[in-house]
N, C-alpha and C. Protein backbone atom coordinates (compact mmCIF):
# COMPACT_ATOMS: atom_id res chain seq x y z
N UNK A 1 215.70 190.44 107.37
CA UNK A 1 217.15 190.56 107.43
C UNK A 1 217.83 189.20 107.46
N UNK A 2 219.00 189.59 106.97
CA UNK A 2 219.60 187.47 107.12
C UNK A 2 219.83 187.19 108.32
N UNK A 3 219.90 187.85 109.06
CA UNK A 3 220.20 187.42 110.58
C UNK A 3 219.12 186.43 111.26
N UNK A 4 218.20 187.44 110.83
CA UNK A 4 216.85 186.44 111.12
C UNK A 4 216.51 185.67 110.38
N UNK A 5 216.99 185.43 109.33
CA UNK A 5 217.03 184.11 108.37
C UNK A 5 217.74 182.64 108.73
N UNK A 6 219.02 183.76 109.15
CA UNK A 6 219.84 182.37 109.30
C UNK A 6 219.66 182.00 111.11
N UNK A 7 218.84 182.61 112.51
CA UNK A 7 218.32 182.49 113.28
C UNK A 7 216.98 181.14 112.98
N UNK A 8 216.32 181.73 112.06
CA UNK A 8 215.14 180.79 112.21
C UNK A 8 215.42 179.38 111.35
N UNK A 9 216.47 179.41 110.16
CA UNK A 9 217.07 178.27 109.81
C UNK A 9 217.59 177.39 110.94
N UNK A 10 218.41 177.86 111.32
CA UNK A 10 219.34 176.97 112.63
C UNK A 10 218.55 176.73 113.25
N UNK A 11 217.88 177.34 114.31
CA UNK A 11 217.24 177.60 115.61
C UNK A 11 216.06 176.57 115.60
N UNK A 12 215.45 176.85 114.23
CA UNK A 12 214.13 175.80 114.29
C UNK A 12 214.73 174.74 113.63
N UNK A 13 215.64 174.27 112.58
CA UNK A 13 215.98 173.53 111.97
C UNK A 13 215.26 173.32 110.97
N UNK A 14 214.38 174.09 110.02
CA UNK A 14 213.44 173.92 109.33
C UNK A 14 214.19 173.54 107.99
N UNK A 15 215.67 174.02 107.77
CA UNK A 15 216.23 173.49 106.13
C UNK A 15 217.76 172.86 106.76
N UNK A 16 217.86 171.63 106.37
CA UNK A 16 219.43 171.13 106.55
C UNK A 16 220.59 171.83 106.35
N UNK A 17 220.27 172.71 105.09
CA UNK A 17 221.07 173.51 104.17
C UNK A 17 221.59 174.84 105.58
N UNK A 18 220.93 174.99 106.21
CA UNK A 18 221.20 175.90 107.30
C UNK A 18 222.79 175.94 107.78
N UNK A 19 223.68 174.69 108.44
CA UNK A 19 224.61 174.18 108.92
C UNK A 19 225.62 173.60 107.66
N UNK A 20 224.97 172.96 106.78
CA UNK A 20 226.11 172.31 105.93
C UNK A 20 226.10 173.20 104.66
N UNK A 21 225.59 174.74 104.27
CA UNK A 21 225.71 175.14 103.11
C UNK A 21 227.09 176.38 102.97
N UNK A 22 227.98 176.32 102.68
CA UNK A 22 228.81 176.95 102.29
C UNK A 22 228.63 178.34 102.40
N UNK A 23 227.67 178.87 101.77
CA UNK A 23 227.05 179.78 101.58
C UNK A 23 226.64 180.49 102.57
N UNK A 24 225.79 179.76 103.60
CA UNK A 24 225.20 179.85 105.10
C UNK A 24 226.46 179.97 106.23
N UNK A 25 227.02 179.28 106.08
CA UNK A 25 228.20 178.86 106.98
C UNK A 25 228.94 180.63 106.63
N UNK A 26 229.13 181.32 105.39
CA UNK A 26 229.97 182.25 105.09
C UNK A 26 229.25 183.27 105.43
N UNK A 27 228.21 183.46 105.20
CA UNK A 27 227.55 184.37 106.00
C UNK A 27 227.12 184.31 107.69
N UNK A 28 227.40 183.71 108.28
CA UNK A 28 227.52 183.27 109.69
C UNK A 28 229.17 183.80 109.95
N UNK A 29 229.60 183.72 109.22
CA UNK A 29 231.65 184.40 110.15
C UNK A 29 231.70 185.26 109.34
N UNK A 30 231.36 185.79 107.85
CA UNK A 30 231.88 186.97 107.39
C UNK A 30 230.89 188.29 106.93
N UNK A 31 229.31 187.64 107.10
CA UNK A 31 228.53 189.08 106.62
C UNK A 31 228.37 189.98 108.02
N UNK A 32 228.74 191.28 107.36
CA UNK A 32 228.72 192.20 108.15
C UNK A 32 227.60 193.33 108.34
N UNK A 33 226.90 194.02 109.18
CA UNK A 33 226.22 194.37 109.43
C UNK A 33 226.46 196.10 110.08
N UNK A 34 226.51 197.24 109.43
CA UNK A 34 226.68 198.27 110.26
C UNK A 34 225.88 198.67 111.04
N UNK A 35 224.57 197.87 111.45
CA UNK A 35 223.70 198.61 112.72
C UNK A 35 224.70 197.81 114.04
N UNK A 36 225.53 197.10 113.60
CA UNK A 36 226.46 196.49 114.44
C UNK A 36 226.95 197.07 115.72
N UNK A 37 227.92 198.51 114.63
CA UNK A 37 228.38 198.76 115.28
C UNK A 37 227.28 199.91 116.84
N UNK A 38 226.57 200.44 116.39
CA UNK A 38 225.90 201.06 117.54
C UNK A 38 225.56 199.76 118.70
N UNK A 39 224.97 198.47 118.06
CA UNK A 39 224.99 197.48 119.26
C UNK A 39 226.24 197.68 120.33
N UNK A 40 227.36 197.22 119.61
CA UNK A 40 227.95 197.50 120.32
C UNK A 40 228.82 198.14 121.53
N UNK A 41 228.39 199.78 121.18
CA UNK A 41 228.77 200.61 121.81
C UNK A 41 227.53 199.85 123.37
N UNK A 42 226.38 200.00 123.21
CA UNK A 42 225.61 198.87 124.35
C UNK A 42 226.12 198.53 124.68
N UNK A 43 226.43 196.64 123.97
CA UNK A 43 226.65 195.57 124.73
C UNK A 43 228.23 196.24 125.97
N UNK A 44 229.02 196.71 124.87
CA UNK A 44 230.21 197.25 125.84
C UNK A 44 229.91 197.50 127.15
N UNK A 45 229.33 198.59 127.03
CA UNK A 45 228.76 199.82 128.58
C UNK A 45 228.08 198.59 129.31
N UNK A 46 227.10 197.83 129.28
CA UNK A 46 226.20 197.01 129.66
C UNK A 46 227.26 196.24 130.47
N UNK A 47 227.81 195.67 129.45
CA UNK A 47 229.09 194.61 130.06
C UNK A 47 230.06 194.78 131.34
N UNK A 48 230.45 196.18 130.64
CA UNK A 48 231.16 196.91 131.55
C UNK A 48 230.56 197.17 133.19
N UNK A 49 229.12 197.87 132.97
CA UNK A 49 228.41 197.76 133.92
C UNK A 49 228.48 196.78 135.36
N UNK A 50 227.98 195.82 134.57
CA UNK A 50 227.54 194.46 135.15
C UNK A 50 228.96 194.19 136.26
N UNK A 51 230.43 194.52 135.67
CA UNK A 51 231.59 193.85 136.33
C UNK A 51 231.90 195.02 137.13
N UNK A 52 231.40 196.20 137.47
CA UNK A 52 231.50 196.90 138.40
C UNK A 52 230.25 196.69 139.72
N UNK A 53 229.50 196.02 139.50
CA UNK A 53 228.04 196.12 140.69
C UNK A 53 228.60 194.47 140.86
N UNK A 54 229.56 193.70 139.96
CA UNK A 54 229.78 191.96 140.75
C UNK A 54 229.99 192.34 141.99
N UNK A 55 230.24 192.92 143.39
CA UNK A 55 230.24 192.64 144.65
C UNK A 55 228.77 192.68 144.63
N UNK A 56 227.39 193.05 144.33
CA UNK A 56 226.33 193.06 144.80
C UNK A 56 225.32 192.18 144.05
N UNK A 57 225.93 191.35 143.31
CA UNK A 57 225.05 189.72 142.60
C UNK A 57 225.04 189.12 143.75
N UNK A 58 223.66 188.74 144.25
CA UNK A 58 223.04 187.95 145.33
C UNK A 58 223.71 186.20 144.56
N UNK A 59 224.32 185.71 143.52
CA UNK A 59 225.11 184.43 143.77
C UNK A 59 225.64 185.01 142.12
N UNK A 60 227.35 185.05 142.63
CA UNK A 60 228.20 185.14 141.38
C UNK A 60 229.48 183.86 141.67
N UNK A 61 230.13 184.01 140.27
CA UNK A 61 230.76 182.97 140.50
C UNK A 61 232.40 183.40 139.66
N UNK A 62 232.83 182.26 139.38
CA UNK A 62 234.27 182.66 138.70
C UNK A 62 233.09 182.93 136.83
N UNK A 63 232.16 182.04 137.04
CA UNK A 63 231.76 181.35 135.35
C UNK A 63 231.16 182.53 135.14
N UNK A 64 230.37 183.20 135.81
CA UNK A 64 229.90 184.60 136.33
C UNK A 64 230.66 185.43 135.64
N UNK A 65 231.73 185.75 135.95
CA UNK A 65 232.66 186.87 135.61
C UNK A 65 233.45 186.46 134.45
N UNK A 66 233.50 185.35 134.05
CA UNK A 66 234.00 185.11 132.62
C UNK A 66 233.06 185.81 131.71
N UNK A 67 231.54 185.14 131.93
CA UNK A 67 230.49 185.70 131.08
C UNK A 67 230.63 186.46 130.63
N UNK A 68 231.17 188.14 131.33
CA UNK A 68 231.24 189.05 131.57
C UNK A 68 232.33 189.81 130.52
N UNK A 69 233.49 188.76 131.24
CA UNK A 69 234.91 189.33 130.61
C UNK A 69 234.75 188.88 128.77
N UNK A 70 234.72 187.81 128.76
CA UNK A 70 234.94 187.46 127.14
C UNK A 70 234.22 188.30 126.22
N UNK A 71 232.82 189.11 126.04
CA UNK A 71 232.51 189.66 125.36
C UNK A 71 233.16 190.59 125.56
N UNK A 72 233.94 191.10 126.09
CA UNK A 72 234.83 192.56 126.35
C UNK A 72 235.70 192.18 125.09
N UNK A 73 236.19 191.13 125.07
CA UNK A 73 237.30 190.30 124.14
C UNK A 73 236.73 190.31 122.93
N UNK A 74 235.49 189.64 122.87
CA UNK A 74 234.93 189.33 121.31
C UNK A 74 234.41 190.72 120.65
N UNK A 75 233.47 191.38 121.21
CA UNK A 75 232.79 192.49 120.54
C UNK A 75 233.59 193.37 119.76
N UNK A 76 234.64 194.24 120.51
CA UNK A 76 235.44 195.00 119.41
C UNK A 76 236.12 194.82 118.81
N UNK A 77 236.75 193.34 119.05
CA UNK A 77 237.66 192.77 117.89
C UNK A 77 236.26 192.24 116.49
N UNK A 78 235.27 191.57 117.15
CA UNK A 78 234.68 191.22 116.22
C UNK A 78 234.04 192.07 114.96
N UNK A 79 233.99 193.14 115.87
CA UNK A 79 232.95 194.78 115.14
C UNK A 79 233.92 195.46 114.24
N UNK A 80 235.65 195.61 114.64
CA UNK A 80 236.61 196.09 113.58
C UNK A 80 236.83 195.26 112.39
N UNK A 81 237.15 193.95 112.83
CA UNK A 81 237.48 193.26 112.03
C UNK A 81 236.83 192.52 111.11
N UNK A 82 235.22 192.93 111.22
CA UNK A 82 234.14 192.67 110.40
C UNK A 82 233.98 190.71 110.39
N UNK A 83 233.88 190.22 111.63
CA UNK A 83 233.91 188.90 111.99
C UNK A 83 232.65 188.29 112.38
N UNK A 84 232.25 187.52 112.50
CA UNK A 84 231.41 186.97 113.10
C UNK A 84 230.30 187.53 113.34
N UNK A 85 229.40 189.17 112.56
CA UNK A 85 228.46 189.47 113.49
C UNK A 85 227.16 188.91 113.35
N UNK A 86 227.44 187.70 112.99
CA UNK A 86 225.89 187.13 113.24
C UNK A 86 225.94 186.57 114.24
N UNK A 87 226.86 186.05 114.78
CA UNK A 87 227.17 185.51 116.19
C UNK A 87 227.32 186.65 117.33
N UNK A 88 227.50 187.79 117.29
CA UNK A 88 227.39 188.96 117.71
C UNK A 88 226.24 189.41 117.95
N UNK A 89 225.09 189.22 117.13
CA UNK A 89 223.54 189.92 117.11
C UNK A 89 222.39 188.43 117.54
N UNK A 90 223.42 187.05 117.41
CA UNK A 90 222.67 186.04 118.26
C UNK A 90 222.95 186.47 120.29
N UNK A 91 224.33 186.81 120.47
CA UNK A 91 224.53 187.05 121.98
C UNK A 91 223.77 188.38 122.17
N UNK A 92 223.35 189.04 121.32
CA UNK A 92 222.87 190.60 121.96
C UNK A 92 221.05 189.62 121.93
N UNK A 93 220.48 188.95 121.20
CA UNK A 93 219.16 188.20 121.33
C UNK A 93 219.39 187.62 122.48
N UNK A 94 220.06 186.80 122.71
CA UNK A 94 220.71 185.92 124.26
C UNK A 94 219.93 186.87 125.02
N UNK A 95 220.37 188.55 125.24
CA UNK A 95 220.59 189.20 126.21
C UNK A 95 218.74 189.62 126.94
N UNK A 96 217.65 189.09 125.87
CA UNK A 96 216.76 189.41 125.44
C UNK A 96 215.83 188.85 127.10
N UNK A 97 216.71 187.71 127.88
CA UNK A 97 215.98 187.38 128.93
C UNK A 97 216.50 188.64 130.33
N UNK A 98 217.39 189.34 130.02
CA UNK A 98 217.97 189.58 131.06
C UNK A 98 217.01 190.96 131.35
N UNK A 99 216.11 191.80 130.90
CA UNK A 99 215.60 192.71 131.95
C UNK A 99 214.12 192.13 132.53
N UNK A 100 214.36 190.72 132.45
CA UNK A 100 213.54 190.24 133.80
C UNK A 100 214.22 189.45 134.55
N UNK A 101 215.39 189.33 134.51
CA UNK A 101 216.14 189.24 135.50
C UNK A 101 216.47 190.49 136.58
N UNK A 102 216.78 191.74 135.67
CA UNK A 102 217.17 192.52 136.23
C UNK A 102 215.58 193.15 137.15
N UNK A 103 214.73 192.81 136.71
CA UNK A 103 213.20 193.17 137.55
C UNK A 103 212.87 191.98 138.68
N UNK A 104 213.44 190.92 138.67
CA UNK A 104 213.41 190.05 139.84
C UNK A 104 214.37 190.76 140.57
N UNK A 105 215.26 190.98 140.53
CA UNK A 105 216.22 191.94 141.48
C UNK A 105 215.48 193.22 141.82
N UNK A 106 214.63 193.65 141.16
CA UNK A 106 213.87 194.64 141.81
C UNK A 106 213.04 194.28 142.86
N UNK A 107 212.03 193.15 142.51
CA UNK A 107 210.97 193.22 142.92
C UNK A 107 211.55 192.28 144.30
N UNK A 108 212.85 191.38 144.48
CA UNK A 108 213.24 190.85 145.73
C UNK A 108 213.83 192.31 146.40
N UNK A 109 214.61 193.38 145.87
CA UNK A 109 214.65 194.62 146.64
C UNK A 109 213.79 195.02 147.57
N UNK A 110 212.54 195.22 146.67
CA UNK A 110 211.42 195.62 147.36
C UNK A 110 210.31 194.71 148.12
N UNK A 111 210.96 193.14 148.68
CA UNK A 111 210.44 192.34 149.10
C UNK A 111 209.07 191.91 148.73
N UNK A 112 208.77 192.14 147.45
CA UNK A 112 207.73 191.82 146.91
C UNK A 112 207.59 190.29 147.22
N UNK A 113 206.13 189.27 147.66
CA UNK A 113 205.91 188.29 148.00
C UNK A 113 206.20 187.14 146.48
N UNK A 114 206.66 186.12 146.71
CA UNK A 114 207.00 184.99 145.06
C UNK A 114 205.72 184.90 144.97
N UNK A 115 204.82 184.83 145.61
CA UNK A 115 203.54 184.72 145.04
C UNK A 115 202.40 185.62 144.76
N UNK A 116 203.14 186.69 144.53
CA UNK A 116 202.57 188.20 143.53
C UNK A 116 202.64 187.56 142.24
N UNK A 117 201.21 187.70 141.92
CA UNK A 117 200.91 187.49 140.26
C UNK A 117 202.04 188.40 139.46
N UNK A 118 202.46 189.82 139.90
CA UNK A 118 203.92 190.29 139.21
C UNK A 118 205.17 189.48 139.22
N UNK A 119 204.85 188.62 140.24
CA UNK A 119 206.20 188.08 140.32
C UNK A 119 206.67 186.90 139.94
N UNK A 120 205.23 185.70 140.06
CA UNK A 120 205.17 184.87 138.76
C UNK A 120 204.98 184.97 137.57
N UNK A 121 204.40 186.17 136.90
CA UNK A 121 204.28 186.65 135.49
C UNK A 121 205.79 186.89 135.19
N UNK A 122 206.80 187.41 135.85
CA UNK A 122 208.01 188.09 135.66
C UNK A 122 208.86 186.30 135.54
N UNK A 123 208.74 185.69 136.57
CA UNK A 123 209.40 184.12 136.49
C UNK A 123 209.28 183.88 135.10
N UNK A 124 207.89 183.75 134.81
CA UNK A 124 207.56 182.93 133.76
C UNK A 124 208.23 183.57 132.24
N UNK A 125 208.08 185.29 132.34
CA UNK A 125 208.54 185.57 131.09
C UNK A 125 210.49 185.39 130.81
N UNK A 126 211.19 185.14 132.37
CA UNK A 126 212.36 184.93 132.14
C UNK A 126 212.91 183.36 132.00
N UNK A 127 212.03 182.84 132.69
CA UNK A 127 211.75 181.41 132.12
C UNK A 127 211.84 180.85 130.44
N UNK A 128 210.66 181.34 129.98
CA UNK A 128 210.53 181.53 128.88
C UNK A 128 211.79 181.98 127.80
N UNK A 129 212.38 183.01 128.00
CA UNK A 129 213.46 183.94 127.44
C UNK A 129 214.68 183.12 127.56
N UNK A 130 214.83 182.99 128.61
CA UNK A 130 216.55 182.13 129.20
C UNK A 130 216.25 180.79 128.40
N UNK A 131 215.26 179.66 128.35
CA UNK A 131 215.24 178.36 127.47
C UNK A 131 214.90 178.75 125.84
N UNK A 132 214.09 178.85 126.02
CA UNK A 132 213.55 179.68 124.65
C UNK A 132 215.04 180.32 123.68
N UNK A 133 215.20 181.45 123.75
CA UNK A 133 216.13 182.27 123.32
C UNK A 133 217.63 181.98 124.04
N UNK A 134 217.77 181.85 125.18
CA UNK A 134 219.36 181.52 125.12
C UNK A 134 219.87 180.44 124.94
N UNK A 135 219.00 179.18 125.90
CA UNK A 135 219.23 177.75 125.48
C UNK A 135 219.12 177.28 124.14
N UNK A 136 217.96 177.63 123.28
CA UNK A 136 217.74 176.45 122.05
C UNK A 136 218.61 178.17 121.27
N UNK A 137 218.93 179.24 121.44
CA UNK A 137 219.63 179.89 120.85
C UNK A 137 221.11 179.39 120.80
N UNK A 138 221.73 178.59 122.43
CA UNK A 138 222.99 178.19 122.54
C UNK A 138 223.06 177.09 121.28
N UNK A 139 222.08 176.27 121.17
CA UNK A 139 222.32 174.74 120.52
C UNK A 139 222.55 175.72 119.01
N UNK A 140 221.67 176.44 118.31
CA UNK A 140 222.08 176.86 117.23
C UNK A 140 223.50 177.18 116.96
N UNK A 141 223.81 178.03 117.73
CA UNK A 141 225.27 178.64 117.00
C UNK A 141 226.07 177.29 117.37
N UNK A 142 225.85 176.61 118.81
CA UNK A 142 227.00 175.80 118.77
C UNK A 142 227.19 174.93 117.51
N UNK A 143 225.71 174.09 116.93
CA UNK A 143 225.74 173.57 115.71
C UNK A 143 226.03 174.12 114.96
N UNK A 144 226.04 175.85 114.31
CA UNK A 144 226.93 176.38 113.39
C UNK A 144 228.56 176.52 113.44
N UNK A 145 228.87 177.09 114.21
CA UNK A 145 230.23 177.10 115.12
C UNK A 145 230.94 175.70 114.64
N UNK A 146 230.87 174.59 115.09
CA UNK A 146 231.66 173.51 114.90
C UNK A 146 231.27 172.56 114.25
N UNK A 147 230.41 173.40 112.99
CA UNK A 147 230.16 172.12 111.75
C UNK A 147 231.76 172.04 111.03
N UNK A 148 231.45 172.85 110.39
CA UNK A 148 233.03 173.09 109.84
C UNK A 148 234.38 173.68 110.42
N UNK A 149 235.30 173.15 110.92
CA UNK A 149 236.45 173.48 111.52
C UNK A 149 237.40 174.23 110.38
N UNK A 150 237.43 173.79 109.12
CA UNK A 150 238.39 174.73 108.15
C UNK A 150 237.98 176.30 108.45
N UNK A 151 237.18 176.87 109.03
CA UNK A 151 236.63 178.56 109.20
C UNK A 151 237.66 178.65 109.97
N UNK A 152 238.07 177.84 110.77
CA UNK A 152 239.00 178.17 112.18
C UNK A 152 240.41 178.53 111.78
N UNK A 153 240.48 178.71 110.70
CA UNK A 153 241.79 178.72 109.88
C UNK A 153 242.33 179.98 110.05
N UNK A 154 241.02 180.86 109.55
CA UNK A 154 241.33 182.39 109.53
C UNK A 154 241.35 182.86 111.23
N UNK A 155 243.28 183.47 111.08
CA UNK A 155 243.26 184.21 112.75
C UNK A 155 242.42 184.63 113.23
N UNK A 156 241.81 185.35 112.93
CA UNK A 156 240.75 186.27 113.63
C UNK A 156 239.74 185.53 114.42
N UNK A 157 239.34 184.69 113.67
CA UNK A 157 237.97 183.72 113.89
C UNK A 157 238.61 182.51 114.81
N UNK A 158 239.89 182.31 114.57
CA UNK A 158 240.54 181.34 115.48
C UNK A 158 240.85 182.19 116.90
N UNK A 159 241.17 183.64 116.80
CA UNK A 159 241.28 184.14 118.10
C UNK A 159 239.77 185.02 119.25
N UNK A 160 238.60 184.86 118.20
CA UNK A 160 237.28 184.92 118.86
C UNK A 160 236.80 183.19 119.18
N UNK A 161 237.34 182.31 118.71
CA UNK A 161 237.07 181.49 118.77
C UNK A 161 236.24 180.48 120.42
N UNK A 162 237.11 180.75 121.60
CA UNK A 162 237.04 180.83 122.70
C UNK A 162 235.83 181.63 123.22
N UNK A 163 235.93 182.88 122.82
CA UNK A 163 234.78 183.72 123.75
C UNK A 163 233.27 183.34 122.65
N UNK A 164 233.61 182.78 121.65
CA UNK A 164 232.41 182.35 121.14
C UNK A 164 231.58 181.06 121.39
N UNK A 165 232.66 180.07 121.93
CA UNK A 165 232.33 178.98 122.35
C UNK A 165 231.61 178.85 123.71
N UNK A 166 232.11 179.66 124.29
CA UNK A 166 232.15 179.62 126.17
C UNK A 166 230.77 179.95 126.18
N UNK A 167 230.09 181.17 126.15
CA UNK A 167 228.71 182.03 126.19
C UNK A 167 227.64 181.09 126.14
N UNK A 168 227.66 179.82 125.11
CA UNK A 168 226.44 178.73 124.62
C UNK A 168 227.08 177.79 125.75
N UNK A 169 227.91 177.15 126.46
CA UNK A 169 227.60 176.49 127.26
C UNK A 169 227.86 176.91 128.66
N UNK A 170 228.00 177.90 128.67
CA UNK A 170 227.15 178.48 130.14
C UNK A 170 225.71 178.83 130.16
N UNK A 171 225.39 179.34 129.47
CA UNK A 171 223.81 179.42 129.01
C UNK A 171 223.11 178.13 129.28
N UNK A 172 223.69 176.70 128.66
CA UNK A 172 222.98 175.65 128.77
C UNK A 172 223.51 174.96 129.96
N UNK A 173 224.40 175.41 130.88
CA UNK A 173 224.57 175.10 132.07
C UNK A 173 223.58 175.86 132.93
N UNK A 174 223.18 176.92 132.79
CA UNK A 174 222.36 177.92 133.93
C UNK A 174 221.07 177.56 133.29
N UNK A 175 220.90 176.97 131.99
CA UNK A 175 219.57 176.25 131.80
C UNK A 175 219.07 175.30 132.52
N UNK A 176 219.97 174.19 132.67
CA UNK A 176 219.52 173.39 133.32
C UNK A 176 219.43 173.56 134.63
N UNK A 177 220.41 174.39 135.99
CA UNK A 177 220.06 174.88 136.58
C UNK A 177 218.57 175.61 136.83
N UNK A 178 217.95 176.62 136.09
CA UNK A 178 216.71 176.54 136.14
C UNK A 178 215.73 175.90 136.05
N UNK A 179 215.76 175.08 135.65
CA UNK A 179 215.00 174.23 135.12
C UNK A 179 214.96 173.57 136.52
N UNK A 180 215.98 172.62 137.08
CA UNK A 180 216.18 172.22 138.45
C UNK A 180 215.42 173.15 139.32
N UNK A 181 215.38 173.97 139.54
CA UNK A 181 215.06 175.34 140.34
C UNK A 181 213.74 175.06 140.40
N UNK A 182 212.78 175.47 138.79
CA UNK A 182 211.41 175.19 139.03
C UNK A 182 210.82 173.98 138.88
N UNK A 183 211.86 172.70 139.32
CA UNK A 183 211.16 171.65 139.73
C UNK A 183 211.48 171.36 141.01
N UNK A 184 211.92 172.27 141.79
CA UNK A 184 212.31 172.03 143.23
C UNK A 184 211.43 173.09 143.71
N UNK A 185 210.97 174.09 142.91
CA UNK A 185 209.84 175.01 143.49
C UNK A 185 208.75 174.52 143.96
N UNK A 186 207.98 173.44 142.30
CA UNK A 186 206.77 172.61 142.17
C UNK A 186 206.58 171.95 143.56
N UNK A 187 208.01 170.97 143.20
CA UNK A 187 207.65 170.05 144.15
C UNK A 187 207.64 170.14 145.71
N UNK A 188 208.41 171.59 146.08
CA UNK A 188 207.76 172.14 147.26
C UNK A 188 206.69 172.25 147.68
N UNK A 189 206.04 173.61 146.30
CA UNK A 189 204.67 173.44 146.71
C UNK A 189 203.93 172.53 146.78
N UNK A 190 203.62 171.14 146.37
CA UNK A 190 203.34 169.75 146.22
C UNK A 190 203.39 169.08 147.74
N UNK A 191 204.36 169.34 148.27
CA UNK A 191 204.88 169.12 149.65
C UNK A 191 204.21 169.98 151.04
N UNK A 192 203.92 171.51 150.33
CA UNK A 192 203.40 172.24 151.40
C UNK A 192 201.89 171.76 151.08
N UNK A 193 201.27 171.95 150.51
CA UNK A 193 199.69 171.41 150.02
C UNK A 193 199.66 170.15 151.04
N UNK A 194 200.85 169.22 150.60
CA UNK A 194 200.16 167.70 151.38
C UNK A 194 200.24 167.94 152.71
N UNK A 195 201.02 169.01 153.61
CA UNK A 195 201.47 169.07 155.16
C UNK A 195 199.99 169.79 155.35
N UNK A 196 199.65 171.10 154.55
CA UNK A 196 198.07 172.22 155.00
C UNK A 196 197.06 170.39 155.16
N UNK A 197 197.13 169.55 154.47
CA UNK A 197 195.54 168.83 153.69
C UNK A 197 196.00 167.85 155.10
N UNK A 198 197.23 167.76 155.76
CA UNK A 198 197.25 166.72 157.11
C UNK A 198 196.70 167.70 158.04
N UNK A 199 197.00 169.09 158.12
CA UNK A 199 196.73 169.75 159.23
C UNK A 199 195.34 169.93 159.69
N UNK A 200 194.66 169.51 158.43
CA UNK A 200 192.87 170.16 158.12
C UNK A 200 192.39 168.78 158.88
């Protein structure tokens, strides 16, 4: 499918032509896709979801609830107006880390120990997902997004413009946050090892 064409162009950077081809660039804001629209009816409900249970996110924020709100904004304008859905079916891939997120919220429910092989297998595959797919996914579109500014011309694309921008650098803000995270884990454990090897 071109989606996954123009995914593994950008994403890996394997042809230049990816970002500066006319061609590429036009199919990135105007090819349209009707398995679209059933995504959508998802991402909606999902979305929707999520901003009714915000009193019970163990750490939310204002950036939190933007996340939240702007695809409310982008999706059905984007899905009528036949806009952007390759940028549409890159944020529904984004979404690809989140049911091991949503299983770390299980498994801290059920006070499962961090050092259950389930529970580092589960780290690692959201680990994986959140840098992998949302981070080096953020750098793609952002490098598609603001190669060329004349796209910004057309209303539509000038008024998704915002909720398309925002999504890739919160992503690479809560990237690096993790990332911080499991080097403050390491170096804990690093720390507890050297206190057990004084105690011995």
């Amino acid at each position: 499918p071109e989606f996954y064409e123009l995914f593994s162009r950008i994403i890996l950077n394997l042809d230049k032509d990816a970002i500066t081809s006319k061609e590429m660039l036009d199919k990135i804001w105007f090819t349209s896709h009707d398995s679209i629209y059933h995504a959508t009816q998802v991402l909606l409900g999902f979305f929707l979801y999520e901003l009714t249970i915000v009193h019970k996110w163990e750490h939310y924020s204002r950036v939190m609830i933007l996340h939240h709100v702007l695809p409310l904004i982008f999706i059905p304008v984007a899905a009528v107006e036949r806009r952007g859905h390759w940028i549409l079916n890159m944020l529904l891939t984004h979404e690809m880390s989140t049911p091991f997120l949503c299983i770390k919220g299980i498994l801290d429910t059920f006070k499962v120990k961090k050092n259950n092989p389930i529970y580092s297998l589960n780290g690692l595959l959201l680990t994986f997902t959140f840098l992998g797919i949302r981070c080096g996914g953020a750098i793609g579109m952002l490098s598609a997004v603001l190669y060329d500014p004349s796209y910004w011309k057309d209303p539509i694309i000038a008024f998704l413009l915002p909720s398309v921008l925002a999504p890739p650098f919160f992503n690479v803000f809560w990237g690096f946050k993790l990332i911080r995270g499991i080097i403050n884990i390491l170096l804990g454990k690093k720390k507890e090892k050297k206190v057990d090897n004084k105690k011995e």
